[in-house]
PDB file of N, CA and C in Angstrom:
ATOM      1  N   UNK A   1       0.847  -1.179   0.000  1.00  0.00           N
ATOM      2  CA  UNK A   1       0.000   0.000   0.000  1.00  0.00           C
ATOM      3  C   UNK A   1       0.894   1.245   0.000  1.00  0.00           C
ATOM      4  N   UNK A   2       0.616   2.548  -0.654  1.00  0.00           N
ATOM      5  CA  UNK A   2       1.265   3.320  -1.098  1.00  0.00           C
ATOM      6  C   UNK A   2       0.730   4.519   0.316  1.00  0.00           C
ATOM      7  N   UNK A   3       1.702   4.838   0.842  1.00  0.00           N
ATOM      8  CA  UNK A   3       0.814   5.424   1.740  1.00  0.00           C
ATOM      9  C   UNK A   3       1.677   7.045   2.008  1.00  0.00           C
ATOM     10  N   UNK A   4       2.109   7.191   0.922  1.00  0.00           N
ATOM     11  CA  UNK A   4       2.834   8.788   0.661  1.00  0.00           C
ATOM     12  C   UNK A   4       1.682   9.520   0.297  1.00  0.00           C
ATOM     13  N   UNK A   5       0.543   9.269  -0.798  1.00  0.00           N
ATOM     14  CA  UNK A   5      -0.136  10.557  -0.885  1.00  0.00           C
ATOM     15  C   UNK A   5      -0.817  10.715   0.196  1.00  0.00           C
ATOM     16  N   UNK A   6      -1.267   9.839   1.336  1.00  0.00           N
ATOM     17  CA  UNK A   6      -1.604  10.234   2.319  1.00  0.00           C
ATOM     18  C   UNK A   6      -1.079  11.705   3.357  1.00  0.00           C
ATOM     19  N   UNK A   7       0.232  10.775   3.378  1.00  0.00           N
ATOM     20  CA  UNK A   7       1.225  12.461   4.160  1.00  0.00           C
ATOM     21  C   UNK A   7       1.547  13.086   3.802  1.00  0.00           C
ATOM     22  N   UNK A   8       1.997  13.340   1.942  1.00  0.00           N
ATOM     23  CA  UNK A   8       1.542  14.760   1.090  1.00  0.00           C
ATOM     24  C   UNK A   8       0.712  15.281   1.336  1.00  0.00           C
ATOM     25  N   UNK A   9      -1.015  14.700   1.712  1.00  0.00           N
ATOM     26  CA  UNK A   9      -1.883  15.700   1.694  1.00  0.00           C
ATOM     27  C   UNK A   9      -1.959  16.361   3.468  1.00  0.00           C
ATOM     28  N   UNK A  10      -1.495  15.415   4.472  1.00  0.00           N
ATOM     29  CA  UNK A  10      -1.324  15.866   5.679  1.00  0.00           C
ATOM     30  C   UNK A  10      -0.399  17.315   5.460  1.00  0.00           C
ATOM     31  N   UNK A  11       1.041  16.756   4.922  1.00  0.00           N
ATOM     32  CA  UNK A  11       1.828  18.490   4.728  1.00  0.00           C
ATOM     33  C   UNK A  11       1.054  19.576   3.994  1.00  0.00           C
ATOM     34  N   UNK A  12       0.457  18.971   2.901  1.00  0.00           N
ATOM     35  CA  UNK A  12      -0.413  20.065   2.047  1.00  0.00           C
ATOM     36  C   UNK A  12      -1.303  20.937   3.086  1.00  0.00           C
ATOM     37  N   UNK A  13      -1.921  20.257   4.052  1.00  0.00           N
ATOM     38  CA  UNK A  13      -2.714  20.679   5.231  1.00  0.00           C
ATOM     39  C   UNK A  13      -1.872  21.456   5.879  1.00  0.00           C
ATOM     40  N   UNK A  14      -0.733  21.472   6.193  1.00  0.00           N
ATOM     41  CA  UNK A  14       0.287  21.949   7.104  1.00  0.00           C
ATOM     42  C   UNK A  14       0.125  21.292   8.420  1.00  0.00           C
ATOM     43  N   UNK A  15       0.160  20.329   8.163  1.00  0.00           N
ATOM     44  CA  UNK A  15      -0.003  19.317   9.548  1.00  0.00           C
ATOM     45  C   UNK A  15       1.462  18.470   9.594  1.00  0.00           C
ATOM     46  N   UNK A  16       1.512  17.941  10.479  1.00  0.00           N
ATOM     47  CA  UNK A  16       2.672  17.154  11.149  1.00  0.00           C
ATOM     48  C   UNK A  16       3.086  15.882   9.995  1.00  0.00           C
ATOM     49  N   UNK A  17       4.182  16.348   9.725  1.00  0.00           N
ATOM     50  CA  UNK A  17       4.942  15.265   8.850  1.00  0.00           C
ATOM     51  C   UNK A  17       5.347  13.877   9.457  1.00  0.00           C
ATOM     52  N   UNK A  18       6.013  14.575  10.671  1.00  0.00           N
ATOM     53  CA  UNK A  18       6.413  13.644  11.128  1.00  0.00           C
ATOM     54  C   UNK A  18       5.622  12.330  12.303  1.00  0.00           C
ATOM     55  N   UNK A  19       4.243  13.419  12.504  1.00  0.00           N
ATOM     56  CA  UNK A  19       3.120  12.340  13.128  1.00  0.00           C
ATOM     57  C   UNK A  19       2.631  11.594  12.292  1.00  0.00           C
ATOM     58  N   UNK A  20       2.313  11.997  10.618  1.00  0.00           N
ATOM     59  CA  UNK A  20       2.033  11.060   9.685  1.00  0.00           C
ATOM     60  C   UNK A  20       2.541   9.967   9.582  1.00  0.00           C
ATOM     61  N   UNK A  21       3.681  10.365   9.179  1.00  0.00           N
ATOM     62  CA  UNK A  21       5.104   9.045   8.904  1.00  0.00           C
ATOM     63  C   UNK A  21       4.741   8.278  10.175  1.00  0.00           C
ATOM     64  N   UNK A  22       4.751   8.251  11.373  1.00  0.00           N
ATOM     65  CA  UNK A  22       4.594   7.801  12.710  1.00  0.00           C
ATOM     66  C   UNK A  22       3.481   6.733  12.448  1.00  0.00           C
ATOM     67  N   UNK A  23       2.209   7.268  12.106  1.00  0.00           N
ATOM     68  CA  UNK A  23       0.974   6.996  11.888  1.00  0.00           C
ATOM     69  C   UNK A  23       0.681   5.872  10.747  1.00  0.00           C
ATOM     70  N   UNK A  24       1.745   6.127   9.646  1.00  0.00           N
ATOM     71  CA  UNK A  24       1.580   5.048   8.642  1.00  0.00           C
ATOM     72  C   UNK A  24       3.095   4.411   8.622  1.00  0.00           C
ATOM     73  N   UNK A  25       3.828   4.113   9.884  1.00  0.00           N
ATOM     74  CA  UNK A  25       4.497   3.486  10.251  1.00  0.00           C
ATOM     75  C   UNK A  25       6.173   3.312   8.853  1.00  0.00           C
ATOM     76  N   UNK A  26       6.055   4.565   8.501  1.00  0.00           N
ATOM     77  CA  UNK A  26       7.642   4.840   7.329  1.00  0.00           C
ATOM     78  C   UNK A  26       7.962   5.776   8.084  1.00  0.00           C
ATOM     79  N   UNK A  27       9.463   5.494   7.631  1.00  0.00           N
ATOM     80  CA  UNK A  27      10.075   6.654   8.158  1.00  0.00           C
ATOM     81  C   UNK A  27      10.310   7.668   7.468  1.00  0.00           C
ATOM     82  N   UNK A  28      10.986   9.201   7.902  1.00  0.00           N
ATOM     83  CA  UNK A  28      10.517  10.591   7.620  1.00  0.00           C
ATOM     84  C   UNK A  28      11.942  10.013   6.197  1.00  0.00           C
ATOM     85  N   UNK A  29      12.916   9.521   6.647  1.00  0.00           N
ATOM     86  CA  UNK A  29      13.761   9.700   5.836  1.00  0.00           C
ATOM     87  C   UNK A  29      13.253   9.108   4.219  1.00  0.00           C
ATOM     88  N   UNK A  30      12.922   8.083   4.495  1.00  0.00           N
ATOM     89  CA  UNK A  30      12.186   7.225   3.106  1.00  0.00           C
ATOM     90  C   UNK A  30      10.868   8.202   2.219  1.00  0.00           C
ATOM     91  N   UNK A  31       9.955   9.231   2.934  1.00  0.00           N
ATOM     92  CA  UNK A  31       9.280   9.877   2.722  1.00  0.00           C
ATOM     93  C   UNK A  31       9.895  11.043   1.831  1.00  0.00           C
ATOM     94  N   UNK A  32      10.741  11.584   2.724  1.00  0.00           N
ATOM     95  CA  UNK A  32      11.691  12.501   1.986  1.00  0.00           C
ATOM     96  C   UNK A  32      12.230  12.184   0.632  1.00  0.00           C
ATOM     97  N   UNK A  33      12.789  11.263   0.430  1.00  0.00           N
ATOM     98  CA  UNK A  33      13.438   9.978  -0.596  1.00  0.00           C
ATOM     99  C   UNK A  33      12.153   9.974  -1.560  1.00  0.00           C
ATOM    100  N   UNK A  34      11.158   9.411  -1.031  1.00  0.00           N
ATOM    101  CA  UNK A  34      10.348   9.260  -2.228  1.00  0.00           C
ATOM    102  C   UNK A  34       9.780  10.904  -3.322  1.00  0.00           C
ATOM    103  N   UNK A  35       9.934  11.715  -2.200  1.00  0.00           N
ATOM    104  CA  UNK A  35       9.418  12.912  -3.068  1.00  0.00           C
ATOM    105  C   UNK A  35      10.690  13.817  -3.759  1.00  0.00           C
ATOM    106  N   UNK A  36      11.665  13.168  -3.596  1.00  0.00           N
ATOM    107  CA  UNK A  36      12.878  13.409  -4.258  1.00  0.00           C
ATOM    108  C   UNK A  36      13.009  12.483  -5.782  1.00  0.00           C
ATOM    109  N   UNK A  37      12.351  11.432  -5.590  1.00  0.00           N
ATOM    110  CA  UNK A  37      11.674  10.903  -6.812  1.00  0.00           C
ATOM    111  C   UNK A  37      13.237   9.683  -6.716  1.00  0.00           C
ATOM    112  N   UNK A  38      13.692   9.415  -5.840  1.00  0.00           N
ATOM    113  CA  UNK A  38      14.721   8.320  -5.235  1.00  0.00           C
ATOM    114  C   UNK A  38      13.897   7.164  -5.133  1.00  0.00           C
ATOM    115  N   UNK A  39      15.077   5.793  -5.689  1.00  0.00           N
ATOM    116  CA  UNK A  39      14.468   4.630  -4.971  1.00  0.00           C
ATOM    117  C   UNK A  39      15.481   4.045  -4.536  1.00  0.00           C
ATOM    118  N   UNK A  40      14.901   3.375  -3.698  1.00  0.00           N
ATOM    119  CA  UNK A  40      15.442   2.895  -1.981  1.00  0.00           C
ATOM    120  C   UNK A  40      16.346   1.678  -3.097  1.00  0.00           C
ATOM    121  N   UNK A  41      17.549   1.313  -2.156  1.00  0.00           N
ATOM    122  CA  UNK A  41      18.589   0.040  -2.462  1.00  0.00           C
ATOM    123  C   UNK A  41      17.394  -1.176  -3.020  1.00  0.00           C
ATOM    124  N   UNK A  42      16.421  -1.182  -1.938  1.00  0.00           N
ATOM    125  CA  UNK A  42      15.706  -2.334  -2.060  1.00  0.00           C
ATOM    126  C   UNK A  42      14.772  -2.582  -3.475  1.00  0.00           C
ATOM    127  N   UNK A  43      13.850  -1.303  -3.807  1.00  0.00           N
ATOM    128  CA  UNK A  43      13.195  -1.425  -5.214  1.00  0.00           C
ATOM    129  C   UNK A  43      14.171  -1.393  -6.005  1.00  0.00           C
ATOM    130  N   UNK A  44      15.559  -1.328  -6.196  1.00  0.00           N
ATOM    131  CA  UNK A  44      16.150  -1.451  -7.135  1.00  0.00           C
ATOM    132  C   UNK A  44      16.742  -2.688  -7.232  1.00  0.00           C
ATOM    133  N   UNK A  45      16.703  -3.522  -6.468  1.00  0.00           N
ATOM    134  CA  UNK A  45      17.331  -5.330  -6.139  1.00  0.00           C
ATOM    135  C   UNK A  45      15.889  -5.999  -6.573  1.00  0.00           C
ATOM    136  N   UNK A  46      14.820  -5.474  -6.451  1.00  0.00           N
ATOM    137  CA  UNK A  46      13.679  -6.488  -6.765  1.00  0.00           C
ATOM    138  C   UNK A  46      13.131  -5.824  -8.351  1.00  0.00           C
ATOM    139  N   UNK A  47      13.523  -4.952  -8.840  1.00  0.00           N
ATOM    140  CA  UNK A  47      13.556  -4.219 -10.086  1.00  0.00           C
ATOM    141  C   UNK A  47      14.333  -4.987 -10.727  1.00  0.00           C
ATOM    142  N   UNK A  48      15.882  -5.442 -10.461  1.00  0.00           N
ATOM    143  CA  UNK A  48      16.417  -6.404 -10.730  1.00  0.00           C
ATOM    144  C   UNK A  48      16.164  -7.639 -10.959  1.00  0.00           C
ATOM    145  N   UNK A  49      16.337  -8.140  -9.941  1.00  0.00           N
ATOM    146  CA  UNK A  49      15.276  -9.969  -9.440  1.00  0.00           C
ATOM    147  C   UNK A  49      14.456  -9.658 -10.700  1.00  0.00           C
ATOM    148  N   UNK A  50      12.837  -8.830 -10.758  1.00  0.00           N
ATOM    149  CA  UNK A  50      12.009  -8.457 -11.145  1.00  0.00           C
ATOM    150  C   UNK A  50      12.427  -9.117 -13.380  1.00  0.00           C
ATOM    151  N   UNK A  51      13.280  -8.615 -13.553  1.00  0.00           N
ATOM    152  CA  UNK A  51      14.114  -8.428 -14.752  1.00  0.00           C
ATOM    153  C   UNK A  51      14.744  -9.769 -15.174  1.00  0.00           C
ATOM    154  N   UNK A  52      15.292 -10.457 -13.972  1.00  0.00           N
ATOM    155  CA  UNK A  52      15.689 -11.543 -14.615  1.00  0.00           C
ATOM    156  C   UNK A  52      15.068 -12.668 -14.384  1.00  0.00           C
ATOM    157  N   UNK A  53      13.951 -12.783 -13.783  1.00  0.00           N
ATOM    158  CA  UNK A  53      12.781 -13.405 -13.586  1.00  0.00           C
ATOM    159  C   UNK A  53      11.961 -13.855 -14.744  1.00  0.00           C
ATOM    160  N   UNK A  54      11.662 -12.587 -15.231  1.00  0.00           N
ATOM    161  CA  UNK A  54      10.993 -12.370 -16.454  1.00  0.00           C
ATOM    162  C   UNK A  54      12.011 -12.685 -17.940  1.00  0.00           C
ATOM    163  N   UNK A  55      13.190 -12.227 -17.726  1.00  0.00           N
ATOM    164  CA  UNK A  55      14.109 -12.900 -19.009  1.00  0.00           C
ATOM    165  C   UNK A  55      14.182 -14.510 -18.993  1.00  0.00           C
ATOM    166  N   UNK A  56      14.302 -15.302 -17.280  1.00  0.00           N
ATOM    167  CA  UNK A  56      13.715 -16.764 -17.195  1.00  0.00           C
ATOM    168  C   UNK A  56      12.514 -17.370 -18.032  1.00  0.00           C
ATOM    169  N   UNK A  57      11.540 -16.578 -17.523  1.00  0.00           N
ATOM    170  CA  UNK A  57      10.412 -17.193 -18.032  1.00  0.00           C
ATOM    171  C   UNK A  57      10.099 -17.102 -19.547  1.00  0.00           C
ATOM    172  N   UNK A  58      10.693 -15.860 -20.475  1.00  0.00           N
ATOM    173  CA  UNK A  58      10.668 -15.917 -21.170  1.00  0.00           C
ATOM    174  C   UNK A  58      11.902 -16.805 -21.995  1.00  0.00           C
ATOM    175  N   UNK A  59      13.064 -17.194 -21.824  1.00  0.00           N
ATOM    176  CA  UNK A  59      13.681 -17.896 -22.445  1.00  0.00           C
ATOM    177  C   UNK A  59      12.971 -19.541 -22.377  1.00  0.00           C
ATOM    178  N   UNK A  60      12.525 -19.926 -21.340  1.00  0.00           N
ATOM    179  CA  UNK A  60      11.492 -20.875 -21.330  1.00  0.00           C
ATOM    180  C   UNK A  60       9.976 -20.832 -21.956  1.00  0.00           C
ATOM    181  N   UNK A  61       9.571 -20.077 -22.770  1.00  0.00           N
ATOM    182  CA  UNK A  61       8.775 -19.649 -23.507  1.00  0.00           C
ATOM    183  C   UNK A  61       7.694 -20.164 -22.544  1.00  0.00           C
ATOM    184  N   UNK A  62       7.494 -19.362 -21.351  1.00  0.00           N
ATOM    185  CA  UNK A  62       6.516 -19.422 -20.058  1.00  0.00           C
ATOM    186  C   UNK A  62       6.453 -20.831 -19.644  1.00  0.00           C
ATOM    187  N   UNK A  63       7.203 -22.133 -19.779  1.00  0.00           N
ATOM    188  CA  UNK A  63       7.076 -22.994 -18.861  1.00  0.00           C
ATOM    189  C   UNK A  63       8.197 -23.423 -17.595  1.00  0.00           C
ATOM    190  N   UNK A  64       8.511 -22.316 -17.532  1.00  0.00           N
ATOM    191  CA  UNK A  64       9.584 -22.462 -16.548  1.00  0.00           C
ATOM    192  C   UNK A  64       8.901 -22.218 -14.967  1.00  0.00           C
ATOM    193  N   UNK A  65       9.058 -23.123 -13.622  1.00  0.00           N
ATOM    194  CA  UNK A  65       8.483 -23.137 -12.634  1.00  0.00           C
ATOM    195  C   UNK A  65       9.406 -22.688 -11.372  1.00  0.00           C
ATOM    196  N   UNK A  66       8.958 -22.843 -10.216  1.00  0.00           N
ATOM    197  CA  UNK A  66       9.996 -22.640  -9.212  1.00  0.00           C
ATOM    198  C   UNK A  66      11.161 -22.909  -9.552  1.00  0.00           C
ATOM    199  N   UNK A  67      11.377 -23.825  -9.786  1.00  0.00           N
ATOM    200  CA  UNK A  67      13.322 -24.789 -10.240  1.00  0.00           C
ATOM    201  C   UNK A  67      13.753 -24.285 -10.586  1.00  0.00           C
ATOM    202  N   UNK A  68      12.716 -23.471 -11.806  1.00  0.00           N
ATOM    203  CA  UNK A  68      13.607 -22.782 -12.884  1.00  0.00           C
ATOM    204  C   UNK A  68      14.133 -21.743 -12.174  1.00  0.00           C
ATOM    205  N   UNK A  69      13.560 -21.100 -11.631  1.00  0.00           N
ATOM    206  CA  UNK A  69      13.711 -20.208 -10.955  1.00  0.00           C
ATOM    207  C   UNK A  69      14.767 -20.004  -9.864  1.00  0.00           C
ATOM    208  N   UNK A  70      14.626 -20.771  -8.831  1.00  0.00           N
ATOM    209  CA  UNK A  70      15.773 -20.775  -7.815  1.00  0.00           C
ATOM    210  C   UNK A  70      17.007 -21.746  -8.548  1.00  0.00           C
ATOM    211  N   UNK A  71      17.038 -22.246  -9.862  1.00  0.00           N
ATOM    212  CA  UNK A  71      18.355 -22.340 -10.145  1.00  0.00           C
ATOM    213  C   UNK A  71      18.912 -21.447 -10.647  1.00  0.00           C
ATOM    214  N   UNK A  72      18.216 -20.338 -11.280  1.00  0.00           N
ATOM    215  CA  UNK A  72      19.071 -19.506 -11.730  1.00  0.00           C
ATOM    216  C   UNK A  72      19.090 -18.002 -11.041  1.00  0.00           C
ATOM    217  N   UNK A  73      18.665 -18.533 -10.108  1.00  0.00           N
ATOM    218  CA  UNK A  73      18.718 -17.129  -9.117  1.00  0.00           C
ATOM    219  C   UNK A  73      19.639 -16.279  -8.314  1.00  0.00           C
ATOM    220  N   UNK A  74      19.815 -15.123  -8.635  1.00  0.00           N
ATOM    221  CA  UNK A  74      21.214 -14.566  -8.407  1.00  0.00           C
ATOM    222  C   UNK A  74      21.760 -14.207  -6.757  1.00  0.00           C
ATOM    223  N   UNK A  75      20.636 -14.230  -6.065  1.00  0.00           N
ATOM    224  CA  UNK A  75      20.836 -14.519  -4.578  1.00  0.00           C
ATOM    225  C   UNK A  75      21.441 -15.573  -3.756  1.00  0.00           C
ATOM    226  N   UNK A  76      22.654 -15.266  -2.813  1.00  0.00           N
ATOM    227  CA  UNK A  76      23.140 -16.216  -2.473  1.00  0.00           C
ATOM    228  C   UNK A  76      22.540 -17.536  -1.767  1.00  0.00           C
ATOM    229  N   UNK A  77      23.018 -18.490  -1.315  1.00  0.00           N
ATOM    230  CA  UNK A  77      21.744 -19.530  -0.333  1.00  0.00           C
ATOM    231  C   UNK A  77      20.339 -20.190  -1.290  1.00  0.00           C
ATOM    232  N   UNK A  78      20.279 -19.502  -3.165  1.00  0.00           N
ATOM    233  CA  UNK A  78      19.056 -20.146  -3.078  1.00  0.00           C
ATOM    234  C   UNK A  78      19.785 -20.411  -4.461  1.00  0.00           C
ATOM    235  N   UNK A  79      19.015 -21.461  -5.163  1.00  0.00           N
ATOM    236  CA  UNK A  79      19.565 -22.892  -6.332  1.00  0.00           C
ATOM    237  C   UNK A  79      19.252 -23.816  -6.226  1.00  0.00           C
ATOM    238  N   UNK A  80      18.921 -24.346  -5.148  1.00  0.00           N
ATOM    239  CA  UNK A  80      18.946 -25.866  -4.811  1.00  0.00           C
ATOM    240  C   UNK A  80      17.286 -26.207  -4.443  1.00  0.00           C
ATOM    241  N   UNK A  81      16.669 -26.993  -5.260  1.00  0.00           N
ATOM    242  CA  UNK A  81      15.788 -26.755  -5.459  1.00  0.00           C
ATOM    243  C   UNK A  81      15.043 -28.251  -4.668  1.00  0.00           C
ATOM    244  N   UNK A  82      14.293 -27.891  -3.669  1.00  0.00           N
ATOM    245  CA  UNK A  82      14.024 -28.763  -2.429  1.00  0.00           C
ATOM    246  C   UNK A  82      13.182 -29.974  -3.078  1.00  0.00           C
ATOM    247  N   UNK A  83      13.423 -31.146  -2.274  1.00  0.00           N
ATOM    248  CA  UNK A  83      13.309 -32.413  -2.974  1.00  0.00           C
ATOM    249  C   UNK A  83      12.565 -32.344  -4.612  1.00  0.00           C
ATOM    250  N   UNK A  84      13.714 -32.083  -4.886  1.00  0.00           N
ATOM    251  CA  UNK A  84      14.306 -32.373  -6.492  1.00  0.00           C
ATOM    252  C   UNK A  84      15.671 -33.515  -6.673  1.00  0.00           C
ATOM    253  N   UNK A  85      14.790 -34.654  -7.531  1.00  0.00           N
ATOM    254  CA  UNK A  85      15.630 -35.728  -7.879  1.00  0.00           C
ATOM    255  C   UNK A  85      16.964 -35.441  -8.174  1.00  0.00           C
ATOM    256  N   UNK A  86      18.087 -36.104  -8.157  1.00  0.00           N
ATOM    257  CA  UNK A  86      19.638 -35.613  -8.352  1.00  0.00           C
ATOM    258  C   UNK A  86      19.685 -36.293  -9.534  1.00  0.00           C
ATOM    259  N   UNK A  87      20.521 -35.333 -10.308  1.00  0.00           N
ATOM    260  CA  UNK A  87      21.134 -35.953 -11.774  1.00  0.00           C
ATOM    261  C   UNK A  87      20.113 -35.541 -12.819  1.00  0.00           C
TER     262      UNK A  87
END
């Protein structure tokens, strides 16, 4: 849930920025960030993910499933694709 135009329209009011942010539980700094038109480390790693997800499924001409997926997944700890036959 997107919950910035909410505390835009609180500041638009001239009301408390920082009781908003409080209220819809983000912080002032990320708020700030977003109306700077910034994205956070994180939308840009799942923008990523997001990207090669979709280059997966499409080189599998959409039948590619979990497997496909966590084998070629660029995050460390995941590949191994849980009781899946060996060889």
């Amino acid at each position: 849930m997107n919950v910035y135009p909410f505390i835009e329209a609180e500041q638009a009011c001239r009301r408390s920025v920082k009781r908003a942010c409080e209220l819809m539980q983000v912080s002032r700094s990320a708020y700030y960030q977003h109306l700077r038109g910034e994205r956070s480390e994180r939308d840009r790693v799942d923008q990523a993910l997001t990207e090669k997800i979709t280059a997966v499924h499409a080189m599998s001409k959409g039948t590619s499933g979990r497997r496909g997926y966590t084998s070629n997944s660029p995050r460390p700890g995941c590949g191994t694709a849980v009781n899946a036959s060996p060889g």
